[in-house]
Protein backbone atom coordinates (compact mmCIF):
# COMPACT_ATOMS: atom_id res chain seq x y z
CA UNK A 1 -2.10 -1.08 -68.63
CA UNK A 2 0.64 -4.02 -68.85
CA UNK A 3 3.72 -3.44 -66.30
CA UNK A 4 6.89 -3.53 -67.24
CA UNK A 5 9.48 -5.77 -66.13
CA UNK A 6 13.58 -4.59 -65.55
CA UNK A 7 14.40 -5.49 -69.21
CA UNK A 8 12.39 -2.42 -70.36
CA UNK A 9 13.82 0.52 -69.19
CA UNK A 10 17.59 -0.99 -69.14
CA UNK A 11 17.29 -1.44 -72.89
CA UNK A 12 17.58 2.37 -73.09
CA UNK A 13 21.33 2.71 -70.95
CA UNK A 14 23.16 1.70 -74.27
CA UNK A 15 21.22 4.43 -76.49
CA UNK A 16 21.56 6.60 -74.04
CA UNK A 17 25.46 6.44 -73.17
CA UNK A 18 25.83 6.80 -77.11
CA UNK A 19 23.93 9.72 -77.35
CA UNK A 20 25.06 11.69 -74.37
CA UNK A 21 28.33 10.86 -76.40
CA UNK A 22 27.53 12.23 -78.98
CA UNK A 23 25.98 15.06 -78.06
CA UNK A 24 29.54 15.84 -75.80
CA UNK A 25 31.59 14.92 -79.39
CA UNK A 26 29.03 17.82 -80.83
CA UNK A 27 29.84 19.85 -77.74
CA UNK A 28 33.62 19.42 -77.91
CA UNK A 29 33.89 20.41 -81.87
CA UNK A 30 31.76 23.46 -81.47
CA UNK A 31 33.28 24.66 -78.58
CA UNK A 32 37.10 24.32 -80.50
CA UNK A 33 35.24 25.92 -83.72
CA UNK A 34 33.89 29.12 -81.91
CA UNK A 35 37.54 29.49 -80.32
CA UNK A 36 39.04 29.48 -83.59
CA UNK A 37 36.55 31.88 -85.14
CA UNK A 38 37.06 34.04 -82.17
CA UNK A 39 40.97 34.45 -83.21
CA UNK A 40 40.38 35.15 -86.27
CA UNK A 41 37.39 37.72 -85.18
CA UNK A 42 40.21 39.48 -83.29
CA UNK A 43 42.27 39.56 -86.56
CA UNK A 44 40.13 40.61 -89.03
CA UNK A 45 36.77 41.67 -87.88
CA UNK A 46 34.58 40.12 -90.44
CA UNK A 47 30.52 40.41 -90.56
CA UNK A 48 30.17 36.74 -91.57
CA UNK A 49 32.17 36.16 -88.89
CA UNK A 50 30.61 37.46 -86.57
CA UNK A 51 27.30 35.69 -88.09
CA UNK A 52 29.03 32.50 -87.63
CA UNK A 53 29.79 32.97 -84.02
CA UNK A 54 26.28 34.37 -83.75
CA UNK A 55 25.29 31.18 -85.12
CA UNK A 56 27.63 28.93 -82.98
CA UNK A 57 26.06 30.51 -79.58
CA UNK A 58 22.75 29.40 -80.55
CA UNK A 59 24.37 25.55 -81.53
CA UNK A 60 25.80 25.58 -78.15
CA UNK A 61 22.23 26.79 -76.18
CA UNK A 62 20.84 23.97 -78.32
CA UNK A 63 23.07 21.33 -77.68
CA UNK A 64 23.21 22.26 -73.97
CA UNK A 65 19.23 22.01 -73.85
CA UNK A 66 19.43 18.42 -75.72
CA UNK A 67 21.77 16.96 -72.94
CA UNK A 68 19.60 18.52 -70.05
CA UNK A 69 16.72 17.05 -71.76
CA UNK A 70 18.78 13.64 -72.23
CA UNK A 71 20.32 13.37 -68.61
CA UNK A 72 16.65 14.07 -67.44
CA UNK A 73 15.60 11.39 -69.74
CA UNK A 74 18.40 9.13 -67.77
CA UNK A 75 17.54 9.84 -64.02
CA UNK A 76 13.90 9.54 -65.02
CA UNK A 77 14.59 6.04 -66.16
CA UNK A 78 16.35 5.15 -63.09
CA UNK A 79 13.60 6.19 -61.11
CA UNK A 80 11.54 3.71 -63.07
CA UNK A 81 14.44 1.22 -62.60
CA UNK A 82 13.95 1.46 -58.82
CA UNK A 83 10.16 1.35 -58.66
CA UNK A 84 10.51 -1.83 -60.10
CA UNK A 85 12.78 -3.11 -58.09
CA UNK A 86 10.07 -1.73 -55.28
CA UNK A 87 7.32 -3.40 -57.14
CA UNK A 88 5.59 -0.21 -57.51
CA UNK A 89 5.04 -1.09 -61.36
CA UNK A 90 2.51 1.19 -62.59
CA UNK A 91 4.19 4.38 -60.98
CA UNK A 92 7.58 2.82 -62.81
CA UNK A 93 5.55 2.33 -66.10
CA UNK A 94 4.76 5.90 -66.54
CA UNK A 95 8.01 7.02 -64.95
CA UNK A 96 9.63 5.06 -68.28
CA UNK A 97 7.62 7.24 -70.78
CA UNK A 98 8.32 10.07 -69.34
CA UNK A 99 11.69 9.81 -69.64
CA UNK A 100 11.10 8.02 -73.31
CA UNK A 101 9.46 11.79 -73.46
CA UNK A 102 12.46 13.53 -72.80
CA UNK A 103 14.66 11.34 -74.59
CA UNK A 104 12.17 12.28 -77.55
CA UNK A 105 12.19 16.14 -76.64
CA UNK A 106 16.11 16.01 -76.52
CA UNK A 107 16.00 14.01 -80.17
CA UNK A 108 13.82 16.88 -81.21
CA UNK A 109 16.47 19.72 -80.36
CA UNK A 110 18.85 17.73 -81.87
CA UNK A 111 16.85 18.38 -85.11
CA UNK A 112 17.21 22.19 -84.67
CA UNK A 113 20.71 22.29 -84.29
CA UNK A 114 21.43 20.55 -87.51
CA UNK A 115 19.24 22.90 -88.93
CA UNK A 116 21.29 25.81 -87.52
CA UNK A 117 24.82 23.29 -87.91
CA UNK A 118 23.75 23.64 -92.02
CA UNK A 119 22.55 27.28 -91.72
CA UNK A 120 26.52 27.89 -90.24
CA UNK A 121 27.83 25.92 -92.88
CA UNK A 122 25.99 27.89 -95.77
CA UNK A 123 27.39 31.33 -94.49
CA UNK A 124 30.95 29.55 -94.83
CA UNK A 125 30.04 28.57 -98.38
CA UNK A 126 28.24 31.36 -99.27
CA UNK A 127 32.03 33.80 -98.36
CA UNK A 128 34.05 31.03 -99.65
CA UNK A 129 31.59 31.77 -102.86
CA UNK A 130 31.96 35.48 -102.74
CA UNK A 131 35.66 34.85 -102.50
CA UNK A 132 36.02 33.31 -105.40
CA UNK A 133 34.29 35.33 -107.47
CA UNK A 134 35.99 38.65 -106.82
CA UNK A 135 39.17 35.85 -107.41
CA UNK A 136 37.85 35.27 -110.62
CA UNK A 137 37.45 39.29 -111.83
CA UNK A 138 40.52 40.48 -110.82
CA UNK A 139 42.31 37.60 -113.60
C-alpha cells in the first residue's frame, strides 16, 4: 500500500465544513417546523398532525446520527493528519478511510432522511388533497 502525503486527508476539511453545514441548516429548519406543528397540535389536535411530528422525530434522530457519523468522520481525519505529521504513514493511511467510512455512513443516513423529508411532505399533500376535495363538494 502507497502512503499518503498531507494533501490527502486536508482535501476533505472543505467537504466537510459544507456538509456539517448543511446538515445544521437541515437541523435548524426541522427543529422551527416541529415547533410550529406543535402549536398548531395544541390548537387543533389533528391525526396527520400528529403523523407529521411523528415523522419529524425520526428526521431529527436521523439527522443527529448523520452529524455524529460526520464529526467522527472529522476527528478521524485529524488523527490521520497527525500521524503524518509523525511519519507513522501506514497507521495514517487507514486512519483516512476510516473516516472516508464514516463520512460515507453519514452520506448514507442522509439518504434516509430524504426519504422520510418526502414521506412528511406527502402526508402534507395528501390533507392539503383531502381538503380540497371536501372544498370542492360542499360548492
Amino acid at each position: 500500500m502507497e502512503a499518503i502525503d498531507i494533501s490527502t486527508p486536508a482535501i476533505v476539511f472543505p467537504a466537510l465544513s459544507v456538509l456539517m453545514l448543511a446538515y445544521t441548516n437541515r437541523f435548524i429548519a426541522i427543529s422551527k417546523r416541529v415547533r410550529s406543528l406543535h402549536e398548531e397540535y395544541l390548537s387543533e389536535s389533528s391525526q396527520v398532525i400528529y403523523r407529521q411530528i411523528s415523522v419529524m422525530h425520526k428526521r431529527l434522530t436521523y439527522i443527529r446520527n448523520m452529524q455524529i457519523l460526520a464529526i467522527f468522520g472529522f476527528l478521524i481525519n485529524v488523527i490521520s493528519i497527525f500521524l503524518i505529521l509523525l511519519n507513522i504513514e501506514v497507521i495514517a493511511t487507514y486512519m483516512f478511510a476510516t473516516s472516508l467510512i464514516f463520512i460515507a455512513a453519514s452520506l448514507g443516513v442522509a439518504m434516509l432522511e430524504i426519504y422520510h423529508s418526502v414521506n412528511a411532505l406527502s402526508l402534507q399533500l395528501d390533507e392539503d388533497e383531502n381538503q380540497w376535495k371536501i372544498l370542492n363538494k360542499k360548492v
